[in-house]
C-alpha atoms as a PDB file:
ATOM      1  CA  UNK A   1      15.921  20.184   5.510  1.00  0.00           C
ATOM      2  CA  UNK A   2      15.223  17.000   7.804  1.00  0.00           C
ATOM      3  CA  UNK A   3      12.130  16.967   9.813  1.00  0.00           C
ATOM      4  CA  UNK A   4       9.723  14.432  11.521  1.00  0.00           C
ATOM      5  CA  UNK A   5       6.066  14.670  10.496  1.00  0.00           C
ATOM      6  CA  UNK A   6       2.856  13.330  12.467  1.00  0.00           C
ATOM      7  CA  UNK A   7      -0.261  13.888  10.840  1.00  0.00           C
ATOM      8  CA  UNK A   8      -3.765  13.450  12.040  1.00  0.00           C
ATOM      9  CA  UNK A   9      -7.030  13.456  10.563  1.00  0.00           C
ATOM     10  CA  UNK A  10     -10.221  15.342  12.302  1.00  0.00           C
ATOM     11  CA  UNK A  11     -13.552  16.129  11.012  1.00  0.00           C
ATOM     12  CA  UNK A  12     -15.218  19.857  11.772  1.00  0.00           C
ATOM     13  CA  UNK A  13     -16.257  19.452  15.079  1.00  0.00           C
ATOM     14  CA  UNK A  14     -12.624  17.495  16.221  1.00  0.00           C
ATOM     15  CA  UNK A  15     -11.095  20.547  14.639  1.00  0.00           C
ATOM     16  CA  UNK A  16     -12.576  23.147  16.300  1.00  0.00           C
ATOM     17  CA  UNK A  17     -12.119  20.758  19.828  1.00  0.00           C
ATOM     18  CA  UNK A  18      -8.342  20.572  18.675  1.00  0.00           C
ATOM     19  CA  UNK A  19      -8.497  24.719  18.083  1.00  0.00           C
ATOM     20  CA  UNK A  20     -10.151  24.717  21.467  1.00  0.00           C
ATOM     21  CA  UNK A  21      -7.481  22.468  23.513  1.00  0.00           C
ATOM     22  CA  UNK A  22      -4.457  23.422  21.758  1.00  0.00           C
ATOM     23  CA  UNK A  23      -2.422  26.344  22.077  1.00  0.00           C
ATOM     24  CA  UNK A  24      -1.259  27.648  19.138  1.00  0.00           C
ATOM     25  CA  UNK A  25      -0.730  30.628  17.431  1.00  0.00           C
ATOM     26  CA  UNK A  26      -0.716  32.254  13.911  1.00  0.00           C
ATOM     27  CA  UNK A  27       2.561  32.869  11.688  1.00  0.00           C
ATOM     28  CA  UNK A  28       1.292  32.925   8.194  1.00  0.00           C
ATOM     29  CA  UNK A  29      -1.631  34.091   6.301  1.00  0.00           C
ATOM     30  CA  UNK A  30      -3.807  31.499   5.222  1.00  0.00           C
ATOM     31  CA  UNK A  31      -2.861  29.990   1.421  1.00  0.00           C
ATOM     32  CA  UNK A  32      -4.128  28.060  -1.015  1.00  0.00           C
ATOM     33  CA  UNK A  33      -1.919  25.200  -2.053  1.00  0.00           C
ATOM     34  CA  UNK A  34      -2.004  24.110  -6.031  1.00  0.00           C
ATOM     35  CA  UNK A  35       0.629  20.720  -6.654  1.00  0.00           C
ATOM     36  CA  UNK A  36       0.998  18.912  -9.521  1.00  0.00           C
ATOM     37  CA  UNK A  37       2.387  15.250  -8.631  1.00  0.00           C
ATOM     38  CA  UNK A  38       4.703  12.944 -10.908  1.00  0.00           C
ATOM     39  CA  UNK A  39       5.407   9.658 -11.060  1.00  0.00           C
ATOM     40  CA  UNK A  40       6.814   6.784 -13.215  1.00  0.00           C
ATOM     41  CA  UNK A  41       5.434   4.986 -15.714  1.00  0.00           C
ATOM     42  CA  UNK A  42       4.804   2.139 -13.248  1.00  0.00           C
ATOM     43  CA  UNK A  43       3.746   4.085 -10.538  1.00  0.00           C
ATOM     44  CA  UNK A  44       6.914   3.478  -8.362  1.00  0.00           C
ATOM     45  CA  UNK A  45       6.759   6.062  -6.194  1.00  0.00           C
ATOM     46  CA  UNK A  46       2.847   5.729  -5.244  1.00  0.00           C
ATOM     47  CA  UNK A  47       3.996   1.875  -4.454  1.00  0.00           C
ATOM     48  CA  UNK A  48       6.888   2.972  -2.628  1.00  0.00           C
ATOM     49  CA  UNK A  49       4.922   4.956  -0.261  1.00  0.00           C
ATOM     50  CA  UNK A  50       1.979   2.175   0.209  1.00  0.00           C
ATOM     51  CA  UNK A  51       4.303  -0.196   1.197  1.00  0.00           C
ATOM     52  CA  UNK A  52       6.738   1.731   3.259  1.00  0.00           C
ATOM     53  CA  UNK A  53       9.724   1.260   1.294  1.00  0.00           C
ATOM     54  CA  UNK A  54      12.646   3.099   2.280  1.00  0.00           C
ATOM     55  CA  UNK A  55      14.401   5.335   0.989  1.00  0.00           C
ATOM     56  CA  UNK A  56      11.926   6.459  -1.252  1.00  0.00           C
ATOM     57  CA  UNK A  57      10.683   9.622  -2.964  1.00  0.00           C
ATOM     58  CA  UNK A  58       8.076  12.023  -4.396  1.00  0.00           C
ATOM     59  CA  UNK A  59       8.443  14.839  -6.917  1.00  0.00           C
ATOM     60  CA  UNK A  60       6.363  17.438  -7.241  1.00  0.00           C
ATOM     61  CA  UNK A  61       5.176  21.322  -8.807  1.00  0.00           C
ATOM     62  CA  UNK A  62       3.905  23.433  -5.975  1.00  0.00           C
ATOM     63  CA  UNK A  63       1.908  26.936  -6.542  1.00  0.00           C
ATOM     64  CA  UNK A  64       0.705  29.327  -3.881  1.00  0.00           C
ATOM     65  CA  UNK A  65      -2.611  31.043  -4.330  1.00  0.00           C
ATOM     66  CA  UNK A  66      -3.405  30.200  -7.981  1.00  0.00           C
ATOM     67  CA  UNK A  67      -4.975  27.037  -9.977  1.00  0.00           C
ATOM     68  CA  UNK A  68      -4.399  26.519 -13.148  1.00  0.00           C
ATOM     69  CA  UNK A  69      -6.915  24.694 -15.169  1.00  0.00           C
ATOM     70  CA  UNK A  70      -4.910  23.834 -18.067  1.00  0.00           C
ATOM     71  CA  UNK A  71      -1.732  22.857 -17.470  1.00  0.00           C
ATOM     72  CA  UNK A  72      -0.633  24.144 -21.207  1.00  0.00           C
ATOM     73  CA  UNK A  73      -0.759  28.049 -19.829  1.00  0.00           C
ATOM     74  CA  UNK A  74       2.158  29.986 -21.475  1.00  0.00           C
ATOM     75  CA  UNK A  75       2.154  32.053 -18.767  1.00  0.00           C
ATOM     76  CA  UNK A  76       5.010  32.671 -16.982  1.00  0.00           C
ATOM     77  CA  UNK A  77       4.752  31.956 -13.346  1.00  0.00           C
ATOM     78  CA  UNK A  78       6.279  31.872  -9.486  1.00  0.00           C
ATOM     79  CA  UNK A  79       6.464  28.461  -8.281  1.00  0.00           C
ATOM     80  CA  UNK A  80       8.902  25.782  -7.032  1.00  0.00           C
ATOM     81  CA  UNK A  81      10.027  22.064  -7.470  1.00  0.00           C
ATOM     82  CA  UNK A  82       9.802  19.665  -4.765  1.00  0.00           C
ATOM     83  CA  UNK A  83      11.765  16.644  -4.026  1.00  0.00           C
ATOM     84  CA  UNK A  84      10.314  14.889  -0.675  1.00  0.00           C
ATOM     85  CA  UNK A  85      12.732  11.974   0.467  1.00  0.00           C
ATOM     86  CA  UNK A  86      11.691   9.673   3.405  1.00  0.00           C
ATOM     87  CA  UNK A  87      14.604   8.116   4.814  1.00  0.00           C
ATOM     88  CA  UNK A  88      14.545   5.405   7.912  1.00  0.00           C
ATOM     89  CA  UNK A  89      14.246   8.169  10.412  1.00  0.00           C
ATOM     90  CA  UNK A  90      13.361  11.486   9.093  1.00  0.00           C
ATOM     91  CA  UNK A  91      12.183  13.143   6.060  1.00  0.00           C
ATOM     92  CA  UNK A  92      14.211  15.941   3.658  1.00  0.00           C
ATOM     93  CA  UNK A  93      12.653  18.233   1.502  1.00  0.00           C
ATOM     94  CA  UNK A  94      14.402  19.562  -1.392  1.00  0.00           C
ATOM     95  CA  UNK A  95      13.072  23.292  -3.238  1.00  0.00           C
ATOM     96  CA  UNK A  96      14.237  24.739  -5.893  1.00  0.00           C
ATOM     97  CA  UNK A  97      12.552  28.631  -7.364  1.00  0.00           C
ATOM     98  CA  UNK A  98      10.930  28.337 -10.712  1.00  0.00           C
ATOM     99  CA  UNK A  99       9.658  31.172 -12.646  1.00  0.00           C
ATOM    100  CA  UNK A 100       8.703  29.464 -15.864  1.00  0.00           C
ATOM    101  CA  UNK A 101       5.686  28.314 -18.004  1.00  0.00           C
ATOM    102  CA  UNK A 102       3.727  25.576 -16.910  1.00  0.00           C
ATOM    103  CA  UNK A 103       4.625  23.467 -19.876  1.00  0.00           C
ATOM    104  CA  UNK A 104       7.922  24.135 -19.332  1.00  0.00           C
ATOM    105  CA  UNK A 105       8.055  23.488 -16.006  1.00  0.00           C
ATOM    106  CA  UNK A 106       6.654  20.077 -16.321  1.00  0.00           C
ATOM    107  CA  UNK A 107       9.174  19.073 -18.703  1.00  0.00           C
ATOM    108  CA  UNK A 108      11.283  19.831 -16.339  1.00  0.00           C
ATOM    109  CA  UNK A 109       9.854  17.359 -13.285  1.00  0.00           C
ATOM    110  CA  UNK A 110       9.968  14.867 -16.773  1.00  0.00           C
ATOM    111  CA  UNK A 111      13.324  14.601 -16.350  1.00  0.00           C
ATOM    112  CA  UNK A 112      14.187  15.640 -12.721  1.00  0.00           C
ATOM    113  CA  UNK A 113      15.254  11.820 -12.133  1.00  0.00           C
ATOM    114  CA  UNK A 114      17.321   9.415 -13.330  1.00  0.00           C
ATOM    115  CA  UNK A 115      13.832   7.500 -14.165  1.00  0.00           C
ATOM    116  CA  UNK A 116      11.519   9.549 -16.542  1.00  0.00           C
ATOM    117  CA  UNK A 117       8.502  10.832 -14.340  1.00  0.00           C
ATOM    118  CA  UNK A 118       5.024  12.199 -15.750  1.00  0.00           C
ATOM    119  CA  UNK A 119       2.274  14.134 -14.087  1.00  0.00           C
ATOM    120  CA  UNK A 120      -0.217  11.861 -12.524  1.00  0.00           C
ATOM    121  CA  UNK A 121      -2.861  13.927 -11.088  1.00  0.00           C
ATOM    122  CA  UNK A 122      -3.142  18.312  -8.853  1.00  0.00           C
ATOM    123  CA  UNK A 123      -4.196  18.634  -5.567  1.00  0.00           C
ATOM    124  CA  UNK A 124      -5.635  21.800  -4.175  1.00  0.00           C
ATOM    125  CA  UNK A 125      -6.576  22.484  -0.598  1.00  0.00           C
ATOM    126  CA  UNK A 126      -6.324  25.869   1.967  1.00  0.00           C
ATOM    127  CA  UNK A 127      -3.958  25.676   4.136  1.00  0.00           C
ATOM    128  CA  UNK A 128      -3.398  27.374   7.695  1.00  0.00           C
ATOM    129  CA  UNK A 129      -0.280  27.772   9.828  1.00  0.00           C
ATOM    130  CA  UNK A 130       0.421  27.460  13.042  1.00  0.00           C
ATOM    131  CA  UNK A 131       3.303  27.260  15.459  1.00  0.00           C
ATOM    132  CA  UNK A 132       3.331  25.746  19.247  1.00  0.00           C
ATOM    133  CA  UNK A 133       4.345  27.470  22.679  1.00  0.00           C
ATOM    134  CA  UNK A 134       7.652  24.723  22.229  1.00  0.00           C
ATOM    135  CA  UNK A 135       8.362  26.038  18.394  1.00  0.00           C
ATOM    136  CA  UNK A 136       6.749  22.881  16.694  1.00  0.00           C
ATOM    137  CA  UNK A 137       5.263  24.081  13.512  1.00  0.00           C
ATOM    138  CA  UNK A 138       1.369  22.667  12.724  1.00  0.00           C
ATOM    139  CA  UNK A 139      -0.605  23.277   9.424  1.00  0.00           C
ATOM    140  CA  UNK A 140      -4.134  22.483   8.788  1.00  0.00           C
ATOM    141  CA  UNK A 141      -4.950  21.693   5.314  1.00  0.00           C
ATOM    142  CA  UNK A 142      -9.033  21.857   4.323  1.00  0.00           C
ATOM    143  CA  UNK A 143     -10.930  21.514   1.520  1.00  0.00           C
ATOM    144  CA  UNK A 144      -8.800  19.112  -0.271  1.00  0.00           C
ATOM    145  CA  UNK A 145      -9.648  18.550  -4.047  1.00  0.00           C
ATOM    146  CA  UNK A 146      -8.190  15.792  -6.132  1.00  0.00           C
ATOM    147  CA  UNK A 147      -7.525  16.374  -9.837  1.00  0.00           C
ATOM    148  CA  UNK A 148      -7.158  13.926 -12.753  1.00  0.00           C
ATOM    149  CA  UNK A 149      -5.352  14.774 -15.504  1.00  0.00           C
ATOM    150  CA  UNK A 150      -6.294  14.093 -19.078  1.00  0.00           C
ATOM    151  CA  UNK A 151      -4.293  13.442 -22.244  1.00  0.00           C
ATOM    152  CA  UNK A 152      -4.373  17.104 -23.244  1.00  0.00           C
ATOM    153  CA  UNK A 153      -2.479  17.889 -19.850  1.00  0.00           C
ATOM    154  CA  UNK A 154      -6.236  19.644 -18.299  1.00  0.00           C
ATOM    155  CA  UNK A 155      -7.486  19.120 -15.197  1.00  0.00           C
ATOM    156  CA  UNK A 156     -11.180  17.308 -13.997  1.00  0.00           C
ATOM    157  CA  UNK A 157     -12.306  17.708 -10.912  1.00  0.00           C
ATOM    158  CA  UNK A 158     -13.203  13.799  -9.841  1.00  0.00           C
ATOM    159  CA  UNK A 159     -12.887  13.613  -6.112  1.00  0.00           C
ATOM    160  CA  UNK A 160     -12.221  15.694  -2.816  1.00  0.00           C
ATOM    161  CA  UNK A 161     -11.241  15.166   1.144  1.00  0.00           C
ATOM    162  CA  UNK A 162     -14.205  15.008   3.450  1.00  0.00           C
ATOM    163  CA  UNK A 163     -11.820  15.948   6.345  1.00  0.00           C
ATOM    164  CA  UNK A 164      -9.089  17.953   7.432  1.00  0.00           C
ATOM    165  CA  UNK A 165      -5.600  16.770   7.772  1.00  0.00           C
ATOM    166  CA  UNK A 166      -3.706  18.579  10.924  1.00  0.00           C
ATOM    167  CA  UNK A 167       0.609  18.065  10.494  1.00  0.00           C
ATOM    168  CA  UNK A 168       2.896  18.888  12.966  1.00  0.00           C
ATOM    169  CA  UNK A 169       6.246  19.672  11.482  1.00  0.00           C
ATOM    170  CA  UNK A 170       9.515  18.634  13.887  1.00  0.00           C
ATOM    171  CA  UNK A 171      12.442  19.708  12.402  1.00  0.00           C
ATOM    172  CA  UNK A 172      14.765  18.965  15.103  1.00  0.00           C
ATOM    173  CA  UNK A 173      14.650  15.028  15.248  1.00  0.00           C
ATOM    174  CA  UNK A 174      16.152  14.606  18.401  1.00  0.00           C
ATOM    175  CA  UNK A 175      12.658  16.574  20.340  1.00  0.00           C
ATOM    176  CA  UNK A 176      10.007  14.340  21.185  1.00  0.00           C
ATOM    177  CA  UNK A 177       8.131  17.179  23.156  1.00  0.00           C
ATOM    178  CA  UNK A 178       5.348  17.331  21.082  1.00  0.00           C
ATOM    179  CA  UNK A 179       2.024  18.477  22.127  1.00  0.00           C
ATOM    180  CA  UNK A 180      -0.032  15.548  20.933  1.00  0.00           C
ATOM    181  CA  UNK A 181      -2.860  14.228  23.244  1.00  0.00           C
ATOM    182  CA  UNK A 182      -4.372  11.261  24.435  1.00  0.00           C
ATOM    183  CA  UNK A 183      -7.692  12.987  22.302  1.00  0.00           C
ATOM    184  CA  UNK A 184      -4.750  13.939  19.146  1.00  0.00           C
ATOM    185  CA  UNK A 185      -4.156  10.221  19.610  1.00  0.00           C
ATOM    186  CA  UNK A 186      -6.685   8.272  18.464  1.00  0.00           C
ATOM    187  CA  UNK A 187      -6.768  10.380  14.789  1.00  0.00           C
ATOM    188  CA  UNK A 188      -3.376   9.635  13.869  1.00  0.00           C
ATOM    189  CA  UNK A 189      -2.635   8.516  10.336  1.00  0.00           C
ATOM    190  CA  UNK A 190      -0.397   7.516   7.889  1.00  0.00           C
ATOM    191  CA  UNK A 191      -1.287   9.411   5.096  1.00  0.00           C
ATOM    192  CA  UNK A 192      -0.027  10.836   1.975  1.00  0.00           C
ATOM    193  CA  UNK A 193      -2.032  13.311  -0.249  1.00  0.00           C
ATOM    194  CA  UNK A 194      -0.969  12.114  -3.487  1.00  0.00           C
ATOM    195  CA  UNK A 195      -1.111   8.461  -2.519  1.00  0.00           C
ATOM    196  CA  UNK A 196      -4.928   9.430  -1.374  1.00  0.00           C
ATOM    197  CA  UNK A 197      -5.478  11.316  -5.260  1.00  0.00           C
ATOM    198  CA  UNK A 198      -4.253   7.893  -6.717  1.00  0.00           C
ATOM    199  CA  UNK A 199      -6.744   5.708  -4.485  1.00  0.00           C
ATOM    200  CA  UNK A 200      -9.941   7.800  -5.074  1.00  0.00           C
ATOM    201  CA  UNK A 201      -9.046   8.651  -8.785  1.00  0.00           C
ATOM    202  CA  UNK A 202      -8.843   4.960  -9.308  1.00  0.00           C
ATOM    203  CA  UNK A 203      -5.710   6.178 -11.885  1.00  0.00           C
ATOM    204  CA  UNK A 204      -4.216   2.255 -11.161  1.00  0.00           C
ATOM    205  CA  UNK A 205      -5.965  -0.790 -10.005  1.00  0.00           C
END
């Protein structure tokens, strides 16, 4: 799938005046979102993305409406693996169905790659969806909790967002009819969950 993505970042109030100004309407029940990132040894990917390299990559574990404080759960359960690429001009997302143990599922990710990955940190958050009068797709993810993980693969709560981030998914690259305002405007940012999780878990210096 290739798709343009423009994210912006709004405190309460700016949401509900973006709620207010902005048409949209509801397709999908409101979810929470459980991921559990990977990276390399030497934290390629998270320098990849700070920099801007291109082509680069993220790989993650993604879980709908369940959190999962130890990641050694034998339980078998519904999820998927995620391979985000971010190319000169676009983005592709890759998905693959798991129905597996967490363990095993993170062995998996391990060894996704031609470079051995290992899981760096979970990220939780709600998340709303939305779609535009022109078709554009727009989520809003809140309450955004980042997650270190310790040696015995469990999870410690050690920071969280104080805002929300608002996405608007284009998935035909060749539309620029986007609904952003001049007021949309001034919040845009560059930002990256997991890269965030790294900064504020202080996992690297």
């Amino acid at each position: 799938m290739q798709r343009n993505e423009i994210k912006f970042k709004l405190d309460n109030s700016n949401l509900i005046k973006f709620k207010n100004e902005t048409k949209l309407f509801s397709v999908y029940p409101q979810r929470r979102v459980f991921s559990i990132y990977f990276d390399t040894i030497d934290y390629k990917d998270f320098i990849d993305s700070e920099e801007g390299t291109v082509p680069r990559k993220k790989i993650r574990l993604r879980y709908y409406n369940s959190f999962y404080e130890n990641l050694n759960d034998d339980k078998k359960i519904k999820g998927s693996i995620e391979l985000k690429k971010t190319l000169d001009f676009h983005r592709e997302k890759k998905s693959i169905k798991i129905f597996d143990t967490l363990k095993n599922s993170i062995t998996v990710c391990k060894n996704f790659l031609n470079q051995k990955r290992y899981p760096v940190c979970a990220i939780t958050y709600q998340r709303n969806y939305y779609k535009s009068s022109s078709g554009i797709r727009v989520t809003v993810d809140k309450n955004i909790q980042y997650y270190k993980i310790n040696r015995y693969h469990q999870l410690i709560l050690n920071n969280f967002e104080n805002e929300n981030i608002i996405e608007m998914k284009i998935e035909d690259i060749d539309k620029n009819n986007s609904f952003e305002t001049d007021f949309l405007s001034a919040y845009r940012v560059r930002f990256s969950k997991y890269c965030e999780a790294v900064r504020k878990i202080k996992i690297i210096i």
